[in-house]
C-alpha atoms as a PDB file:
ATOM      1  CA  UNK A   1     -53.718 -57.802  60.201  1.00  0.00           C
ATOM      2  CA  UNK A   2     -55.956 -58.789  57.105  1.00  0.00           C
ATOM      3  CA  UNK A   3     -55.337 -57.531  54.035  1.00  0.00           C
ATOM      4  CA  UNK A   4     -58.092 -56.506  51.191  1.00  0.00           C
ATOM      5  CA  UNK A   5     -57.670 -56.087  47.621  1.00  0.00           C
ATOM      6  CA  UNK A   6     -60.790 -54.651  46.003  1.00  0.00           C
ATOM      7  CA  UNK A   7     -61.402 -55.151  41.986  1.00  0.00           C
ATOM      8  CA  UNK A   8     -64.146 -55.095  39.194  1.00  0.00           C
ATOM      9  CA  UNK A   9     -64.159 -51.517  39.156  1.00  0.00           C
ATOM     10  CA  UNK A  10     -65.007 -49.412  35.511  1.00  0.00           C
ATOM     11  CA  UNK A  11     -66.608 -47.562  33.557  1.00  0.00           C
ATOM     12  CA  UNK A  12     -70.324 -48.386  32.851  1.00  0.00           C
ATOM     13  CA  UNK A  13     -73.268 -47.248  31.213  1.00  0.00           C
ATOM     14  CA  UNK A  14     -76.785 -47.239  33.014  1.00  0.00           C
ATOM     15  CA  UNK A  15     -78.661 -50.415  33.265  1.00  0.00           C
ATOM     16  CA  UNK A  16     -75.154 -52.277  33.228  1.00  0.00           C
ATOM     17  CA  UNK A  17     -74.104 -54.504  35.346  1.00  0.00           C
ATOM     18  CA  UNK A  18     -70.565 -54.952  37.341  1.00  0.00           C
ATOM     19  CA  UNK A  19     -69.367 -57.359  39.674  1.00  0.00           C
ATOM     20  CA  UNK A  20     -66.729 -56.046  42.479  1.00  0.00           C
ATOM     21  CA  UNK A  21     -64.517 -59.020  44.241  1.00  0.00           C
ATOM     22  CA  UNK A  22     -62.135 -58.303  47.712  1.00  0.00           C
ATOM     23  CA  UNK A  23     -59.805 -60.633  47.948  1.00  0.00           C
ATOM     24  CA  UNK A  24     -58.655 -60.994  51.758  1.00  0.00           C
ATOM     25  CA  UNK A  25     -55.358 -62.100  53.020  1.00  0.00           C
ATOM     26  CA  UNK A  26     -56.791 -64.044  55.849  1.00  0.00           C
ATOM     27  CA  UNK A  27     -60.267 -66.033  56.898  1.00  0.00           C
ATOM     28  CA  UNK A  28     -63.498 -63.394  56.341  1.00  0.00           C
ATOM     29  CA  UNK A  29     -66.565 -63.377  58.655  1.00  0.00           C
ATOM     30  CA  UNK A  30     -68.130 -60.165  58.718  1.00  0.00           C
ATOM     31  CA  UNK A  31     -67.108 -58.154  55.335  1.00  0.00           C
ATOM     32  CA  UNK A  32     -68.919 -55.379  54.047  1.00  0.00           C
ATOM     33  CA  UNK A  33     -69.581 -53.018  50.939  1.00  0.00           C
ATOM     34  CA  UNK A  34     -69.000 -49.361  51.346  1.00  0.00           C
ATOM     35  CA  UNK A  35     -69.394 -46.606  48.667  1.00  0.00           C
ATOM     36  CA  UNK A  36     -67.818 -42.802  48.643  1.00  0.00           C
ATOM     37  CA  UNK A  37     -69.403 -40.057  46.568  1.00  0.00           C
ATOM     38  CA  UNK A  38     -67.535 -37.429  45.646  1.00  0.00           C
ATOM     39  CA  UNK A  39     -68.156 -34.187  48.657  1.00  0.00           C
ATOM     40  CA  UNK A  40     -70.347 -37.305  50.329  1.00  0.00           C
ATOM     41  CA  UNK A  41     -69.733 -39.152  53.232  1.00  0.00           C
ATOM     42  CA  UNK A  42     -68.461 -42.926  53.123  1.00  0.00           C
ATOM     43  CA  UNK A  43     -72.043 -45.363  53.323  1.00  0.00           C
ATOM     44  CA  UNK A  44     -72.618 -48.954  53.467  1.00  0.00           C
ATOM     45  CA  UNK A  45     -73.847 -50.843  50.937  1.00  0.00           C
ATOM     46  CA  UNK A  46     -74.056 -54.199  51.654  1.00  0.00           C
ATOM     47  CA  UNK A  47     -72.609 -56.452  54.226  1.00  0.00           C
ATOM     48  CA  UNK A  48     -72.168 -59.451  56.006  1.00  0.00           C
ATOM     49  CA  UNK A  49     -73.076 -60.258  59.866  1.00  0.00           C
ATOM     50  CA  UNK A  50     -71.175 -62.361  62.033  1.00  0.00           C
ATOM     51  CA  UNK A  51     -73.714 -64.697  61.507  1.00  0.00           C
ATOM     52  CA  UNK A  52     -73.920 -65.097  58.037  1.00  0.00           C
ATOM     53  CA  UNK A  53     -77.187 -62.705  57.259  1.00  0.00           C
ATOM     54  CA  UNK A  54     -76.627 -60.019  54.262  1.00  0.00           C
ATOM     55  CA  UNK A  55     -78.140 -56.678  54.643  1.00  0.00           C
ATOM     56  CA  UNK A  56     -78.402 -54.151  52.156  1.00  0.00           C
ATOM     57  CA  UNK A  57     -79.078 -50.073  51.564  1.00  0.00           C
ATOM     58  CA  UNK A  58     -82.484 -48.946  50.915  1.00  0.00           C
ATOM     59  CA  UNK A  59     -81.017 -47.221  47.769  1.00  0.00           C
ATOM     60  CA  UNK A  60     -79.452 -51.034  46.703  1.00  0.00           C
ATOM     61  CA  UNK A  61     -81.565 -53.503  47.693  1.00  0.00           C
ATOM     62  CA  UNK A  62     -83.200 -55.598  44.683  1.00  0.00           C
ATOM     63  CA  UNK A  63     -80.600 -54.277  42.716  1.00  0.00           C
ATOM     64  CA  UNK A  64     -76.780 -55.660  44.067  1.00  0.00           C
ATOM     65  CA  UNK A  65     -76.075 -58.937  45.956  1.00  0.00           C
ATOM     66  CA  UNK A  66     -73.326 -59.204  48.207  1.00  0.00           C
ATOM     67  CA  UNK A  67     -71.806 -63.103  47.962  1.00  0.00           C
ATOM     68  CA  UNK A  68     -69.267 -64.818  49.309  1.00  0.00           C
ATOM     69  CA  UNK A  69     -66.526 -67.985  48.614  1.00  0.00           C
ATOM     70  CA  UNK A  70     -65.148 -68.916  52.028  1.00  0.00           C
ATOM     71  CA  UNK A  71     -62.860 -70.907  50.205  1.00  0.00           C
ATOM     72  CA  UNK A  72     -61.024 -68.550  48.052  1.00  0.00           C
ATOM     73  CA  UNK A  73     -61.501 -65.787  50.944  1.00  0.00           C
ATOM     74  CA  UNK A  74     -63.283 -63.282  48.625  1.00  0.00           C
ATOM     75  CA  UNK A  75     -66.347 -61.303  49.008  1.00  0.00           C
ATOM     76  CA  UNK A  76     -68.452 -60.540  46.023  1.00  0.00           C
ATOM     77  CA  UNK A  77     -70.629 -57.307  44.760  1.00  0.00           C
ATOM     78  CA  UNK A  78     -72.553 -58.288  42.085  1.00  0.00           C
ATOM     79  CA  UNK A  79     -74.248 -54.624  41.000  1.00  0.00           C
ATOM     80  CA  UNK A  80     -77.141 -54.494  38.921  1.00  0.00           C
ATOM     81  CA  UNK A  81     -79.583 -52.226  36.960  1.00  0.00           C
ATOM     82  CA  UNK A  82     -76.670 -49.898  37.614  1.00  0.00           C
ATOM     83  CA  UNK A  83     -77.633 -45.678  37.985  1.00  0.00           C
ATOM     84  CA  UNK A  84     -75.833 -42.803  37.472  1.00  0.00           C
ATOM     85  CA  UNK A  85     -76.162 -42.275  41.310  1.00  0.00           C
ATOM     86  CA  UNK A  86     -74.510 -45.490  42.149  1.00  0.00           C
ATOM     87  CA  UNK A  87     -71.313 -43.634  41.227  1.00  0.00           C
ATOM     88  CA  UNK A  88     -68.657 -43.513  44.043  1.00  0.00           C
ATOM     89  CA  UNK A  89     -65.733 -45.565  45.181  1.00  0.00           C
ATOM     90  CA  UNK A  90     -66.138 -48.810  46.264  1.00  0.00           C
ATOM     91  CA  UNK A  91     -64.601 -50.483  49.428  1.00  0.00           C
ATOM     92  CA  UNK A  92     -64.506 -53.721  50.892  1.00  0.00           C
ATOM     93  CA  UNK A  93     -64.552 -53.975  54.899  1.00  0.00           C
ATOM     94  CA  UNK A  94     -63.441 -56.274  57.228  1.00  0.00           C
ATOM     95  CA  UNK A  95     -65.575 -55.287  60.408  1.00  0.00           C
ATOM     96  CA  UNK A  96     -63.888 -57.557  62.971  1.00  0.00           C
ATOM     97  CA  UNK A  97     -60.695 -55.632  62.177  1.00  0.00           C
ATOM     98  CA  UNK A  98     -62.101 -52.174  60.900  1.00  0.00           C
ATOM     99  CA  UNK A  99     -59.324 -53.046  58.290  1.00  0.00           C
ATOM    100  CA  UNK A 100     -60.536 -51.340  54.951  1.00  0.00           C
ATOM    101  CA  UNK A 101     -59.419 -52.003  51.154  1.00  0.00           C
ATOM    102  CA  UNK A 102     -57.800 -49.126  48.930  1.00  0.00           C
ATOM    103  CA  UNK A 103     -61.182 -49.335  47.027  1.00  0.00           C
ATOM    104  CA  UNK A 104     -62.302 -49.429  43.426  1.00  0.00           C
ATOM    105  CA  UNK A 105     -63.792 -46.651  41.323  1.00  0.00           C
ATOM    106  CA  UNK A 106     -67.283 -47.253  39.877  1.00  0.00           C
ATOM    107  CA  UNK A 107     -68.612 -44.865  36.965  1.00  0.00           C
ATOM    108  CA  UNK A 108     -72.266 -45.083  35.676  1.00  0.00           C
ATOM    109  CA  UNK A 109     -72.556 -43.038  32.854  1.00  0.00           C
ATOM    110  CA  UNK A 110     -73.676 -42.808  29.241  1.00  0.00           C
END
């Protein structure tokens, strides 16, 4: 079973910009982006089809890119034009396997 190791995670203040890397143990195909809220429920953010398209949250779109380097098997969240609200834990997905990462804490705050 694939392994994930999320990083890229901090502290930062609005309008900042962070970029989140999973590294995988194995080949990725469809990977996603998922976020956690504190007394929310887990939500995608980004992710990856099994054919290669990227789709994004309403609440993220213009605003984070999801990327990817077949090569070093890592899947990338660059974040953007950060808010306050984009606070929550981060995880990396790997939907053929439903495996998930441990996931990476993101603060936005001044």
């Amino acid at each position: 079973q694939v392994q994930l190791v999320e990083s890229g995670g901090g502290l930062v203040q609005p309008g900042g910009s962070l970029r989140l890397s999973c590294a995988a143990s194995g080949s990725i195909n469809a990977m996603g982006w998922y976020r956690q809220a504190p007394g929310k429920q887990r939500e995608l953010v980004a992710r990856f089809s099994s054919i290669g398209s990227a789709n994004y949250a309403d609440s993220v779109r213009g605003r984070f890119t999801i990327s990817r380097d077949n090569a070093k098997n890592t899947v990338y969240l660059q974040m953007n034009s950060l808010k306050p609200e984009d606070t929550a834990v981060y995880y990396c997905k790997d939907e053929r396997s439903d495996t998930w990462g441990q996931g990476t804490q993101v603060t936005v705050s001044s």
